[in-house]
N, C-alpha and C. Protein backbone atom coordinates (compact mmCIF):
# COMPACT_ATOMS: atom_id res chain seq x y z
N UNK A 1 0.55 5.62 14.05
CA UNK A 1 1.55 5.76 13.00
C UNK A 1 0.85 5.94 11.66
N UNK A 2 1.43 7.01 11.01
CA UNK A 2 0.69 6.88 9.31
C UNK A 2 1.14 6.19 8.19
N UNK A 3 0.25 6.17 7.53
CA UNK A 3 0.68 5.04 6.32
C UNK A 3 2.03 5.05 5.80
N UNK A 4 2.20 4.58 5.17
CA UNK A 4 4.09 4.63 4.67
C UNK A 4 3.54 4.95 3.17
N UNK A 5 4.55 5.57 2.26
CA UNK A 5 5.02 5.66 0.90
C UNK A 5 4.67 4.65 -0.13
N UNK A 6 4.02 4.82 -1.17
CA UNK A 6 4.50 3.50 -2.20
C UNK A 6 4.61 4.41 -3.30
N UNK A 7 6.14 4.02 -3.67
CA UNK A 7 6.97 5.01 -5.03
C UNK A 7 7.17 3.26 -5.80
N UNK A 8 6.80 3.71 -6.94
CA UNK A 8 6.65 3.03 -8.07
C UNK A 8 7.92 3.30 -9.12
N UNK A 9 8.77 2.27 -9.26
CA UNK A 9 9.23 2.78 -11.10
C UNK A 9 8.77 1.73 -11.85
N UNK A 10 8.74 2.38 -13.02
CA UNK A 10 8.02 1.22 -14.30
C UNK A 10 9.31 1.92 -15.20
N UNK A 11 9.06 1.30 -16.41
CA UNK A 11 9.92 1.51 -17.63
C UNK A 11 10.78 -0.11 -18.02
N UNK A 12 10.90 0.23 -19.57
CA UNK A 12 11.28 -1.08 -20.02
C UNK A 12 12.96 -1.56 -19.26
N UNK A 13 13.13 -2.30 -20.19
CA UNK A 13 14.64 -2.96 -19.34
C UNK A 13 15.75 -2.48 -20.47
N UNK A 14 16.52 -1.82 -18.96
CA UNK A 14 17.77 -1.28 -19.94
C UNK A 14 17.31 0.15 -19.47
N UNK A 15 16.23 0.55 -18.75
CA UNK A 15 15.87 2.33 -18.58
C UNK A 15 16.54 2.88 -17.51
N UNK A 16 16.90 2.39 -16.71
CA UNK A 16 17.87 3.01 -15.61
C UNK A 16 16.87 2.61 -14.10
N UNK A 17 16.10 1.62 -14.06
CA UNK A 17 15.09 1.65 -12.98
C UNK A 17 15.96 1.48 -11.76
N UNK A 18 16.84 -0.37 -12.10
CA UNK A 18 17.15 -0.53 -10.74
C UNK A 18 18.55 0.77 -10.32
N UNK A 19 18.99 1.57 -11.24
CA UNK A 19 19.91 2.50 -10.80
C UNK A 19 19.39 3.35 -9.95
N UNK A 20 18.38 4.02 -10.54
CA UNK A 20 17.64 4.88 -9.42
C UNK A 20 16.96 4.59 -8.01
N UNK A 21 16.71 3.46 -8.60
CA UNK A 21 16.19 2.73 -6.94
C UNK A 21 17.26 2.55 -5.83
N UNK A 22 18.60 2.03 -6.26
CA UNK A 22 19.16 1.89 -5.44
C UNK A 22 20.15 3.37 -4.70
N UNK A 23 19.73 4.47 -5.62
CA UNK A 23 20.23 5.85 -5.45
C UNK A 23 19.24 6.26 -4.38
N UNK A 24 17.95 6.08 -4.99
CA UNK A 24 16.81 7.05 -4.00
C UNK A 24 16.99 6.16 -2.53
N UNK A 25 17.31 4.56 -2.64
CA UNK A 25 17.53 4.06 -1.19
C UNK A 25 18.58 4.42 -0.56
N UNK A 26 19.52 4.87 -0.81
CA UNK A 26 20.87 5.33 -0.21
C UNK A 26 20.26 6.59 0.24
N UNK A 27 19.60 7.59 -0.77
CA UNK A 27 19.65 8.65 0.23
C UNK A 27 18.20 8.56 1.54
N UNK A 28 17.04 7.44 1.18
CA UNK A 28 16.53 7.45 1.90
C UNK A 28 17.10 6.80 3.50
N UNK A 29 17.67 5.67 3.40
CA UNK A 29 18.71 5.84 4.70
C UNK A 29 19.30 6.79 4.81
N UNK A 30 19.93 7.38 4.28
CA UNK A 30 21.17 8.83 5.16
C UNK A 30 19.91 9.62 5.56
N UNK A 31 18.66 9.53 5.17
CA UNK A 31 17.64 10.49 5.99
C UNK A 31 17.46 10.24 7.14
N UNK A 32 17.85 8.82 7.20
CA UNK A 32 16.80 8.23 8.24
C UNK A 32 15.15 7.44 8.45
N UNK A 33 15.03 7.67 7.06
CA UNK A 33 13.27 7.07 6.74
C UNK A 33 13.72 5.60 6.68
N UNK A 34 12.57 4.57 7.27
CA UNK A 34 12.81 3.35 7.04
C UNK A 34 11.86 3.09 5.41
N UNK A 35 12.96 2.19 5.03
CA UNK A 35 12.26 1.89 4.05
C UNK A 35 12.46 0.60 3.20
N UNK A 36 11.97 -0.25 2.33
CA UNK A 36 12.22 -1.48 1.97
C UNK A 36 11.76 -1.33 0.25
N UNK A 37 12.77 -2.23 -0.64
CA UNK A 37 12.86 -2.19 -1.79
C UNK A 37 12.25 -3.81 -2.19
N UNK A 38 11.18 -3.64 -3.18
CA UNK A 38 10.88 -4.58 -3.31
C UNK A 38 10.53 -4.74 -5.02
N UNK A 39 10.27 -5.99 -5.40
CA UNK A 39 10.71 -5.66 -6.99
C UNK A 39 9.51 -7.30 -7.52
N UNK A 40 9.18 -6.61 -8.92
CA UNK A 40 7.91 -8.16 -9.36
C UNK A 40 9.33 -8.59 -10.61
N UNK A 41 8.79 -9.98 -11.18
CA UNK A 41 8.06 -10.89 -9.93
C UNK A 41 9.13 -11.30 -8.49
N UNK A 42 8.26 -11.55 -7.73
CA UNK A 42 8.63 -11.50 -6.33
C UNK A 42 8.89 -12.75 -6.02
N UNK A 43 9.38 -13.68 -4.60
CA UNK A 43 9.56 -14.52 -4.26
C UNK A 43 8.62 -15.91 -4.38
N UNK A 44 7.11 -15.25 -4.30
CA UNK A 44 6.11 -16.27 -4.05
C UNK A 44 6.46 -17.44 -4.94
N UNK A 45 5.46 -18.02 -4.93
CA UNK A 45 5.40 -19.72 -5.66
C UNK A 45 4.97 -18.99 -7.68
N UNK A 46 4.36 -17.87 -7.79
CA UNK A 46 3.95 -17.72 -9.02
C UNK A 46 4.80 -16.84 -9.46
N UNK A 47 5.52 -16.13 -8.69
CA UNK A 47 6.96 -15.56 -8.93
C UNK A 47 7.89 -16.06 -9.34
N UNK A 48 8.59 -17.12 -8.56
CA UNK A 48 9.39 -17.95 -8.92
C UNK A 48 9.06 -18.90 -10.07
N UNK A 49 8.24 -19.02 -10.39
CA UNK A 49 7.75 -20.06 -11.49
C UNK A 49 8.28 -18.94 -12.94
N UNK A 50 7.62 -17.87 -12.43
CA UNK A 50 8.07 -16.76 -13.86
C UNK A 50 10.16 -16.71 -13.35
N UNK A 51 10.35 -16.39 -12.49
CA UNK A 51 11.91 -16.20 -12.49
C UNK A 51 12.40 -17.51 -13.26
N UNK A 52 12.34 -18.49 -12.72
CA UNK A 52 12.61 -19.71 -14.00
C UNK A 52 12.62 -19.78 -15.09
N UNK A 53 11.46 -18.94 -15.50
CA UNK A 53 11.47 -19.33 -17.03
C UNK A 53 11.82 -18.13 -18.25
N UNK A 54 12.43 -17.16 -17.06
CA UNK A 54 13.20 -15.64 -17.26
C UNK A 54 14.49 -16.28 -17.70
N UNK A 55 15.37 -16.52 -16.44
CA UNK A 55 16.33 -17.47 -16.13
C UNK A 55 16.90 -18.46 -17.42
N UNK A 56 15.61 -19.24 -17.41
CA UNK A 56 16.06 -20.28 -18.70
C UNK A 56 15.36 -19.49 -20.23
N UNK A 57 15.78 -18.53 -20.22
CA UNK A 57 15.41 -17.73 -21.51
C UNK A 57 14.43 -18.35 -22.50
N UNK A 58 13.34 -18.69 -21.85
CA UNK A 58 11.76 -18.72 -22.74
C UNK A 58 10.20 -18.19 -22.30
N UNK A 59 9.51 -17.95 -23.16
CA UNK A 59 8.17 -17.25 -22.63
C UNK A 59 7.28 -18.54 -22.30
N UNK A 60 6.83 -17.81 -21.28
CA UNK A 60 5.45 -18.95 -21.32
C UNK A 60 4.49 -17.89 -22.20
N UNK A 61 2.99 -19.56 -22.43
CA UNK A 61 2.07 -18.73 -23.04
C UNK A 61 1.82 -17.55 -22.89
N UNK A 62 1.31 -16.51 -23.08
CA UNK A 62 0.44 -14.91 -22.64
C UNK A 62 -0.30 -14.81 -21.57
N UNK A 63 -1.03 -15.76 -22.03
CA UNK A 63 -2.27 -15.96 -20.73
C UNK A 63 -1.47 -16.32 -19.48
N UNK A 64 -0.81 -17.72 -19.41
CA UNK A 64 0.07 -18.04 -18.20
C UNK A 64 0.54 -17.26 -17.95
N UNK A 65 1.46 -15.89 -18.25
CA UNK A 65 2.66 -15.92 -18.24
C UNK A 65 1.16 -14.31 -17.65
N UNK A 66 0.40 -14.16 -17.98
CA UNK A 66 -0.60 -12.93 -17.26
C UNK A 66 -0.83 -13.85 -16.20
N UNK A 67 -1.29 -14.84 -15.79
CA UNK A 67 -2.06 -15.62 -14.82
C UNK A 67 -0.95 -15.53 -13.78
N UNK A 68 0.05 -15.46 -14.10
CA UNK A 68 1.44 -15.86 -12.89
C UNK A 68 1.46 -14.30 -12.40
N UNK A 69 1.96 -13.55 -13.48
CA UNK A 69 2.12 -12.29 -12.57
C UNK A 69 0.99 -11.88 -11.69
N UNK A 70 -0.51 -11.93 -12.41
CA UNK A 70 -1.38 -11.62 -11.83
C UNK A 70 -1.59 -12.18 -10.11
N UNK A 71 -0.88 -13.75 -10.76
CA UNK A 71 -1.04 -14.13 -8.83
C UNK A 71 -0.21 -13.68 -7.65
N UNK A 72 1.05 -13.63 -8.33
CA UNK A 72 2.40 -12.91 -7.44
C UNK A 72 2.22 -11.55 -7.50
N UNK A 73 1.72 -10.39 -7.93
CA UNK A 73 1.22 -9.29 -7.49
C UNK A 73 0.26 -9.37 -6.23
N UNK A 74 -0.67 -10.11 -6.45
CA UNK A 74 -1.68 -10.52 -5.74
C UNK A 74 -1.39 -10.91 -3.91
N UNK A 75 -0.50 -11.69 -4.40
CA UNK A 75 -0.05 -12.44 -3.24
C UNK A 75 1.24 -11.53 -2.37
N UNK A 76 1.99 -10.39 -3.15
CA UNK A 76 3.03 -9.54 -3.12
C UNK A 76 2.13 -8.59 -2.13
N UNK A 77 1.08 -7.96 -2.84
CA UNK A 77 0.21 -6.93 -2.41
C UNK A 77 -0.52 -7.17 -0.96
N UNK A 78 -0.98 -8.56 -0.80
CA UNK A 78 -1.43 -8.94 0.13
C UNK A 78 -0.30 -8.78 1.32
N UNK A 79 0.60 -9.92 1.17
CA UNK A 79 1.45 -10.35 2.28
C UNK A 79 3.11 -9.54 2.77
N UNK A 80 2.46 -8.49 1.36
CA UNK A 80 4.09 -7.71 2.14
C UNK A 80 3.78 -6.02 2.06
N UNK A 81 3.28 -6.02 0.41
CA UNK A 81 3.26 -4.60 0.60
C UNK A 81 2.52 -3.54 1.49
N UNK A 82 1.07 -4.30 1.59
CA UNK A 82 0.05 -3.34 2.42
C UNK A 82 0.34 -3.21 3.73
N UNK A 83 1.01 -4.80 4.48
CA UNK A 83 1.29 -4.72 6.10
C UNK A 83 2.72 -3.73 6.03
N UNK A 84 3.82 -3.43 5.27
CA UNK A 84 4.79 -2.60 5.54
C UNK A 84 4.32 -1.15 5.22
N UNK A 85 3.12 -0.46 4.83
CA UNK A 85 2.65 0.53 4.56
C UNK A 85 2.62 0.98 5.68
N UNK A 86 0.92 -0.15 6.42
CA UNK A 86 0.44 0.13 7.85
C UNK A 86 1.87 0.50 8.64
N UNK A 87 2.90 -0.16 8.15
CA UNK A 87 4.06 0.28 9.68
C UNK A 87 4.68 1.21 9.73
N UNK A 88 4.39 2.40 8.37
CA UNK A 88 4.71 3.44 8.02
C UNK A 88 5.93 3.57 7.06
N UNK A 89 6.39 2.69 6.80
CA UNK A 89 7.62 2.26 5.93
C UNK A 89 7.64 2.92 4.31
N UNK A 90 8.36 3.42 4.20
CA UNK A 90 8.35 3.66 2.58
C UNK A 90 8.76 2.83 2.04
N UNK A 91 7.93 2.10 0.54
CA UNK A 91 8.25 1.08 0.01
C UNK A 91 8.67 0.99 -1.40
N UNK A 92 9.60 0.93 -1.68
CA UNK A 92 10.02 1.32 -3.37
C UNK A 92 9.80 0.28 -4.22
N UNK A 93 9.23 0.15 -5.00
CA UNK A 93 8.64 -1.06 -6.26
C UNK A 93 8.81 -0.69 -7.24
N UNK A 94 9.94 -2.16 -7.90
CA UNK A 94 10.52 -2.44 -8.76
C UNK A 94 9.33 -2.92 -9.63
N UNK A 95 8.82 -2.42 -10.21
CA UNK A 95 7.45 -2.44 -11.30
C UNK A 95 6.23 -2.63 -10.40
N UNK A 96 4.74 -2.29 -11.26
CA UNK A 96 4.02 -3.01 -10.66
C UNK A 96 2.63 -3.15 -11.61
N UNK A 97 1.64 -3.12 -11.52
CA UNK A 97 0.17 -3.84 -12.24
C UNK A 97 1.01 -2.92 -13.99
N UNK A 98 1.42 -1.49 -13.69
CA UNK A 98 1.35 -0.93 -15.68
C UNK A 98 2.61 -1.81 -16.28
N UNK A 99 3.19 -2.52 -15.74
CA UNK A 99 4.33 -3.32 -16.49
C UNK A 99 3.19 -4.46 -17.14
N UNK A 100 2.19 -4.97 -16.28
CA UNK A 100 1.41 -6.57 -17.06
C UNK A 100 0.73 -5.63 -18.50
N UNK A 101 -0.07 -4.46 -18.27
CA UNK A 101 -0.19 -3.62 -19.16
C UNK A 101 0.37 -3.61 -20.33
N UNK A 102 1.76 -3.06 -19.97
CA UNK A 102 2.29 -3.08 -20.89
C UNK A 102 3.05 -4.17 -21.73
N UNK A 103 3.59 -5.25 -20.95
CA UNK A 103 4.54 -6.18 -20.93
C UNK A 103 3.56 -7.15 -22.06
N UNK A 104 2.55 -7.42 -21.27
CA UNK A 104 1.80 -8.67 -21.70
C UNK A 104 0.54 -7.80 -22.63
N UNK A 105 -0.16 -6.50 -22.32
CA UNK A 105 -0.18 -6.34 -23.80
C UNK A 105 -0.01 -6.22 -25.05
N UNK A 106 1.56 -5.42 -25.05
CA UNK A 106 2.18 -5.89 -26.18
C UNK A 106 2.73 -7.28 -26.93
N UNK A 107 1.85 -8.62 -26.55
CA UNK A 107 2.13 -9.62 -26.49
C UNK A 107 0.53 -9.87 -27.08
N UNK A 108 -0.18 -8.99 -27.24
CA UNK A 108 -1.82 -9.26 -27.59
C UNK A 108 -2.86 -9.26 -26.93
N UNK A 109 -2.63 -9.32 -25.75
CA UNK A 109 -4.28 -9.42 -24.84
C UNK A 109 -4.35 -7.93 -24.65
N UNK A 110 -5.82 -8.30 -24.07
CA UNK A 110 -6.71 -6.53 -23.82
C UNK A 110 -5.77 -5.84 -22.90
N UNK A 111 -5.31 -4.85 -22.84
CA UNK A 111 -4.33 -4.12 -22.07
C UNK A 111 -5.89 -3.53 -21.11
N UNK A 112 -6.95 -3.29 -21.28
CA UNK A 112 -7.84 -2.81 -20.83
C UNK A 112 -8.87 -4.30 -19.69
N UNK A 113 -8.54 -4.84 -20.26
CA UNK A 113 -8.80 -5.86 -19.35
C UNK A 113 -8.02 -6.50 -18.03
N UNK A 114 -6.91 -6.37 -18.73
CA UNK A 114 -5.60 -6.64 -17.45
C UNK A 114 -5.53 -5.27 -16.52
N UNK A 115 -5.67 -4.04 -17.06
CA UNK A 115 -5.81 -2.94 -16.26
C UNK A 115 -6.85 -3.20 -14.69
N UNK A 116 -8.16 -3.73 -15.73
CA UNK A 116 -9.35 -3.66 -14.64
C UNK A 116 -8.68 -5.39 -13.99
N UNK A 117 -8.41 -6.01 -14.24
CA UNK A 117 -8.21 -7.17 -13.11
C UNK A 117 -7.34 -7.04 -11.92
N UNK A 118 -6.58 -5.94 -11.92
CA UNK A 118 -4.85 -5.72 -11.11
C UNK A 118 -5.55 -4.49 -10.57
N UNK A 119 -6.45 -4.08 -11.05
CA UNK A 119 -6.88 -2.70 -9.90
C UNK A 119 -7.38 -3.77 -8.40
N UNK A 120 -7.84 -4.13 -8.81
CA UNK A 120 -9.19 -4.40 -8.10
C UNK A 120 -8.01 -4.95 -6.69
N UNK A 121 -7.10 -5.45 -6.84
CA UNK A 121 -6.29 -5.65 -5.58
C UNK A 121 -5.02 -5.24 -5.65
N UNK A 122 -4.48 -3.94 -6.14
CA UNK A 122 -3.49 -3.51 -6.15
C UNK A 122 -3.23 -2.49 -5.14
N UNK A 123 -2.53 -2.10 -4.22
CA UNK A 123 -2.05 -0.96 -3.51
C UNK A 123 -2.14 0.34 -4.72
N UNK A 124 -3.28 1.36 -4.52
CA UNK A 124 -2.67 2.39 -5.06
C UNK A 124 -1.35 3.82 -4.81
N UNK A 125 -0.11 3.28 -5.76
CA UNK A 125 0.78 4.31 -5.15
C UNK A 125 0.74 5.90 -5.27
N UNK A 126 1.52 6.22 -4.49
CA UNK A 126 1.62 7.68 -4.02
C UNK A 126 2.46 8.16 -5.26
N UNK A 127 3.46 8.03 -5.78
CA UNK A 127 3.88 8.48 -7.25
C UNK A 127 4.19 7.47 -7.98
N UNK A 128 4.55 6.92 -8.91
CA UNK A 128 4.41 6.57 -10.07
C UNK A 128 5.60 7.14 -11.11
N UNK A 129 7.04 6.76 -11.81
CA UNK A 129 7.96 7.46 -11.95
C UNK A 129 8.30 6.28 -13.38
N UNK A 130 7.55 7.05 -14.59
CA UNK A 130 8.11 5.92 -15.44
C UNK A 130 9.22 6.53 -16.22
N UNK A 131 10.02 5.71 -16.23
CA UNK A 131 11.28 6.17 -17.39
C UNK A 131 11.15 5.78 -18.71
N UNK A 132 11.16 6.63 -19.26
CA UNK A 132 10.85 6.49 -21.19
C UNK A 132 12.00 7.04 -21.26
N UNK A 133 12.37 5.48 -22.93
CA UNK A 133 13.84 5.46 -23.15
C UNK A 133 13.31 4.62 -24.81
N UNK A 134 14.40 5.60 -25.36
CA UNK A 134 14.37 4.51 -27.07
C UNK A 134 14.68 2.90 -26.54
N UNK A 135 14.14 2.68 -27.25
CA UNK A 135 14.18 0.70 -27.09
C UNK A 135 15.95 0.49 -27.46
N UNK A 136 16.41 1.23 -28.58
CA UNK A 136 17.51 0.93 -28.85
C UNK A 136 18.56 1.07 -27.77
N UNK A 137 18.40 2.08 -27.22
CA UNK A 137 19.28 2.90 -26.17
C UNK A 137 19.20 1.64 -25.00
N UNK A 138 17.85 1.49 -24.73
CA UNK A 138 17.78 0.71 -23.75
C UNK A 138 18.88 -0.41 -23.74
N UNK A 139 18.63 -1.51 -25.00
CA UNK A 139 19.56 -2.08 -25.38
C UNK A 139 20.85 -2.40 -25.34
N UNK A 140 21.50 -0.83 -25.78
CA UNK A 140 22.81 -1.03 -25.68
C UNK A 140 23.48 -0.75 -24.21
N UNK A 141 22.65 -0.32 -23.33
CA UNK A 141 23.41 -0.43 -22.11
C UNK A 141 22.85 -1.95 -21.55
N UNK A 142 21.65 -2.62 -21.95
CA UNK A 142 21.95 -3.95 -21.11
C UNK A 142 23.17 -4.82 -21.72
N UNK A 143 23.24 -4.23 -23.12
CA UNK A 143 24.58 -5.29 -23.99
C UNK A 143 25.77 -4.92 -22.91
N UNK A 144 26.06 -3.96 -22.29
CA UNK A 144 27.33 -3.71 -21.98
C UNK A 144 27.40 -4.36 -20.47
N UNK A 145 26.36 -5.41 -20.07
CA UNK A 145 26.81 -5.88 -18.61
C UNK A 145 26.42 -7.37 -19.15
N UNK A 146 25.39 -7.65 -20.01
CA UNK A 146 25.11 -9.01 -19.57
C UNK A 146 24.00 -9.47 -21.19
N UNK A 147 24.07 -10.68 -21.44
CA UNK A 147 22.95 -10.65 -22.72
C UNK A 147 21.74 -10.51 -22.51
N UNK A 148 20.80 -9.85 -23.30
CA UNK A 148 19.63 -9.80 -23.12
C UNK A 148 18.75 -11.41 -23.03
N UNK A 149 17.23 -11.02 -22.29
CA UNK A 149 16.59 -12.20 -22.19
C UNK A 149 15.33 -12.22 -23.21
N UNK A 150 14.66 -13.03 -22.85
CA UNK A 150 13.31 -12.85 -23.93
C UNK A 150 12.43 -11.48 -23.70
N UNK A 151 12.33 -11.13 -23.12
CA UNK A 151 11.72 -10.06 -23.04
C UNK A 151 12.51 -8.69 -23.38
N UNK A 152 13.44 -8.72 -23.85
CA UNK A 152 14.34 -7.71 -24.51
C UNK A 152 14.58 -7.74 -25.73
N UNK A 153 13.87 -8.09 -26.67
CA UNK A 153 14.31 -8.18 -28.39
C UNK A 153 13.11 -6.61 -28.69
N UNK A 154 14.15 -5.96 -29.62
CA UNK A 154 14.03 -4.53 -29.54
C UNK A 154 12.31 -4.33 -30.52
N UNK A 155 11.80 -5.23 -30.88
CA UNK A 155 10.60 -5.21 -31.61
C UNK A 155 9.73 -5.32 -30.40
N UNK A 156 9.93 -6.05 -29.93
CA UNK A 156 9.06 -6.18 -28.17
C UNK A 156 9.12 -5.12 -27.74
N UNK A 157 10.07 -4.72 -27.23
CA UNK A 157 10.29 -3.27 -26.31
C UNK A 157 9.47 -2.61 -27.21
N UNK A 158 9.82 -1.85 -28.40
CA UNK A 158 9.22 -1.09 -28.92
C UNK A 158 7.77 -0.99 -28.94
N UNK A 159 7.36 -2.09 -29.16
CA UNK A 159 5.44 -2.24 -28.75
C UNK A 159 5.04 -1.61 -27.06
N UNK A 160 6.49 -2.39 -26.32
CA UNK A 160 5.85 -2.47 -24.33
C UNK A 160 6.19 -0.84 -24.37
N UNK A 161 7.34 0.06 -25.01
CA UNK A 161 7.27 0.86 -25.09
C UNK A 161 5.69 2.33 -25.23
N UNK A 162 5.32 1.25 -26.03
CA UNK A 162 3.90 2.15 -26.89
C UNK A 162 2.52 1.92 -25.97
N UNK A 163 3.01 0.71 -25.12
CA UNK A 163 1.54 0.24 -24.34
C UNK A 163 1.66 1.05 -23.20
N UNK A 164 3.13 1.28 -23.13
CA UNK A 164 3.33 2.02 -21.42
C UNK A 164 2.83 3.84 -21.80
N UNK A 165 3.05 4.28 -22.65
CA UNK A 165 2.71 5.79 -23.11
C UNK A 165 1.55 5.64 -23.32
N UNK A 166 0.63 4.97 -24.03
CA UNK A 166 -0.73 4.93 -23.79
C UNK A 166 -1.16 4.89 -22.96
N UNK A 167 -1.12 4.42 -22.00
CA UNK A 167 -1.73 3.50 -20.97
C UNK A 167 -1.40 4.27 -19.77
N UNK A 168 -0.27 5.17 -19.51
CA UNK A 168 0.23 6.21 -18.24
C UNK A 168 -0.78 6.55 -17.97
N UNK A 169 -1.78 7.35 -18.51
CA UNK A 169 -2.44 8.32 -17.95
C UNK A 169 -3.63 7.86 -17.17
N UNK A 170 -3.96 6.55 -16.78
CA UNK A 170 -4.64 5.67 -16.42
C UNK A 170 -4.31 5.85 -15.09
N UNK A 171 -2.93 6.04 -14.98
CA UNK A 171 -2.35 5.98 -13.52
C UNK A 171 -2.36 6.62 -12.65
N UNK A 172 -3.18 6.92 -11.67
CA UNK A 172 -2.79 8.30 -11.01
C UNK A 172 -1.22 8.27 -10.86
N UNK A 173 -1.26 10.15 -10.49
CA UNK A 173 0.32 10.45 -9.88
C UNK A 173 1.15 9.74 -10.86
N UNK A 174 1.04 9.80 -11.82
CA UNK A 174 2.50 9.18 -12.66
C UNK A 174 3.14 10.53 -13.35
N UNK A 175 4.30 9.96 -13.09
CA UNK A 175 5.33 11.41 -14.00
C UNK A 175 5.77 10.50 -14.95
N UNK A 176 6.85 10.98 -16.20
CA UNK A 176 6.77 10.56 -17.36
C UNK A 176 8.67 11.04 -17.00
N UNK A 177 9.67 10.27 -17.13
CA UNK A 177 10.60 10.54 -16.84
C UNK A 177 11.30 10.45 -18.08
N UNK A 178 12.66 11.58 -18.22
CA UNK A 178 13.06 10.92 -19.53
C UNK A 178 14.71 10.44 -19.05
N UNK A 179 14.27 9.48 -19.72
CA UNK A 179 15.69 8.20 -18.66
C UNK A 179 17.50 8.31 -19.44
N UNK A 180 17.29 9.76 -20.75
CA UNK A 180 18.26 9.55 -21.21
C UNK A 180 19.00 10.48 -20.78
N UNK A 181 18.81 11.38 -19.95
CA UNK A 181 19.18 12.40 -19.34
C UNK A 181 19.99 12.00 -18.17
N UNK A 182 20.81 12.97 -17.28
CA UNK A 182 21.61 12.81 -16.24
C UNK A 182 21.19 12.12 -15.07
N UNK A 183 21.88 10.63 -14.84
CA UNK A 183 21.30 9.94 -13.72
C UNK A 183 20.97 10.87 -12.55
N UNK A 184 22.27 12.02 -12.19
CA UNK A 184 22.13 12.78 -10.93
C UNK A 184 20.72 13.42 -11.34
N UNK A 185 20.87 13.98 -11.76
CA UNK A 185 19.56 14.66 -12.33
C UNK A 185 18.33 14.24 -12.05
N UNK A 186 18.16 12.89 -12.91
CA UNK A 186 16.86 12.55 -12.59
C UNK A 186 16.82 12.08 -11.50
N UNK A 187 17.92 11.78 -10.41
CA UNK A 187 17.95 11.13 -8.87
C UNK A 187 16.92 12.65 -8.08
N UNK A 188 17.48 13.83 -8.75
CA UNK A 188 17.35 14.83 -7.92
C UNK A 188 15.90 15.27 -8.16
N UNK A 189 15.22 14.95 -9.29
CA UNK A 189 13.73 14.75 -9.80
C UNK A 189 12.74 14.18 -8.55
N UNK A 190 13.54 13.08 -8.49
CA UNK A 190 13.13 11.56 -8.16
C UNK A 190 12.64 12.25 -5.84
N UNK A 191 13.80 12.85 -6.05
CA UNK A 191 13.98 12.91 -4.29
C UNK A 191 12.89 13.98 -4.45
N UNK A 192 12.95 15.26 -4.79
CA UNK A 192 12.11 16.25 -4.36
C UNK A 192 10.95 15.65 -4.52
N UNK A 193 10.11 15.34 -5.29
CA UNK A 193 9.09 14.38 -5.32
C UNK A 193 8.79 13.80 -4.00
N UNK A 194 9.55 12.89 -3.85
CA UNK A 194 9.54 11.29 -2.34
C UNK A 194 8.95 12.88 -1.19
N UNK A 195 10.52 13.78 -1.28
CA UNK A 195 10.42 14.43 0.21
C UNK A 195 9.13 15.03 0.39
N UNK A 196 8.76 15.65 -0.51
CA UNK A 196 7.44 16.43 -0.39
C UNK A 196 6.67 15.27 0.07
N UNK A 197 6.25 14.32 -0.10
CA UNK A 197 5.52 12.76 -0.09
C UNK A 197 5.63 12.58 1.92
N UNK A 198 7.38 12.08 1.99
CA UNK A 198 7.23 12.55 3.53
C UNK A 198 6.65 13.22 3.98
N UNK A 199 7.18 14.68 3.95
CA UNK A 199 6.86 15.51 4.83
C UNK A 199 5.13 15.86 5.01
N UNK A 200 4.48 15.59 3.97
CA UNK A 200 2.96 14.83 4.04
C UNK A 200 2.37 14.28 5.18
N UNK A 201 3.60 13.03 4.93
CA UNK A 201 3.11 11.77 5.92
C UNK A 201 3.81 11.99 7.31
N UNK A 202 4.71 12.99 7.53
CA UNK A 202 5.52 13.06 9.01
C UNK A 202 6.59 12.21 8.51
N UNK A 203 6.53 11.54 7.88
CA UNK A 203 7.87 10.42 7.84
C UNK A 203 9.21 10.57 7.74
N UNK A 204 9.41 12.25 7.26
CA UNK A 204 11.12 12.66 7.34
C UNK A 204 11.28 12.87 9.05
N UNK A 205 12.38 12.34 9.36
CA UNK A 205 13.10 12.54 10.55
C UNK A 205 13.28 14.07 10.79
N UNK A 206 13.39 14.41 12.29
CA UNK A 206 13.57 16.40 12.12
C UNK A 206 15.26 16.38 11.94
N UNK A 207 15.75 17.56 11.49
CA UNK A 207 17.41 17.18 11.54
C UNK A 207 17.89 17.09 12.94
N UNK A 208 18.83 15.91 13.00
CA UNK A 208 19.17 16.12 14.47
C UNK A 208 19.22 14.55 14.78
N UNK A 209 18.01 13.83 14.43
CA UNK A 209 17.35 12.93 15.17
C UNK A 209 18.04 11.63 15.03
């Protein structure tokens, strides 16, 4: 069996990530590709420690608050993402190492240092799909479901904004999406991309099947 998929979205909050994810998974079932959606921080013990303190709307230090993701990537990468690769699975990720990049450099530490620590055990993905969006814009569609958390005050964004455009081209395979444009649209971006990716790997079903 050949490796499975790893499609990446990054982009700040409020960019349309989890919309598209849950678009490109709908049509990846009606294909027939197996596939699993997975999103940081993740379940682990250094995951959940950050969901808490998301949750109860405060930051931890920089460093901690790098030390946690760094471990729940770590531990993400190890125990879920690489063994559902091997099973050929396409795996869609809800951020991954250019969010600490960006997130927690715009917060002050070496964005170049956190780069080189998250390589060194990260799954490298097959595309890479960031959505760039005004910070403001972003904003006003999270105002319209729910209040923003600490990591959403539009001076922040605007920096994680600036770390993520710097810092893309670092990435292999990254496209540069612009998230203010037609969801169908960029869904239809999003698929021709993946399919070509299948049909690579064998992983589209033949019609019929």
């Amino acid at each position: 069996m050949g490796r499975g998929v790893l499609v990446v979205f990054e982009g700040i909050d409020g960019s349309g990530k989890s919309t598209q994810r849950d678009m490109l998974g709908r049509w990846l079932a009606q294909a027939g590709v197996r596939w699993a959606t997975l999103a940081q921080p993740s379940s682990s013990l250094a995951g959940s420690l950050l969901r808490k303190a998301i949750a109860a709307k405060r930051r931890l230090p920089p460093e901690t608050e790098l030390a946690l993701f760094v471990r729940d990537r770590r531990e993400q990468a190890r125990s879920v993402i690489r063994p559902l690769l091997r099973e050929g699975i396409v795996v869609v990720l809800d951020r991954h190492y250019l969010s600490s990049v960006a997130y927690q450099g715009a917060l002050g530490l070496d964005p170049a240092a956190i780069l080189g620590r998250c390589v060194r055990f990260s799954p490298v993905a097959d595309v890479t799909f960031l959505f760039d969006i005004d910070p403001s814009e972003a904003l006003r569609r999270i105002a319209k479901s729910r209040h923003a958390d600490p990591f959403e005050r539009r001076d922040y964004l605007v920096r994680v904004r600036e770390m993520y455009l710097a810092w893309a081209p670092r990435v292999p395979d990254l496209q540069i999406l612009d998230a203010s444009e037609d969801q169908e649209m960029i869904a239809t971006s999003i698929r021709r991309v993946v399919a070509r990716l299948l049909e690579e790997r064998h992983l589209m079903p033949p019609p019929g099947a």
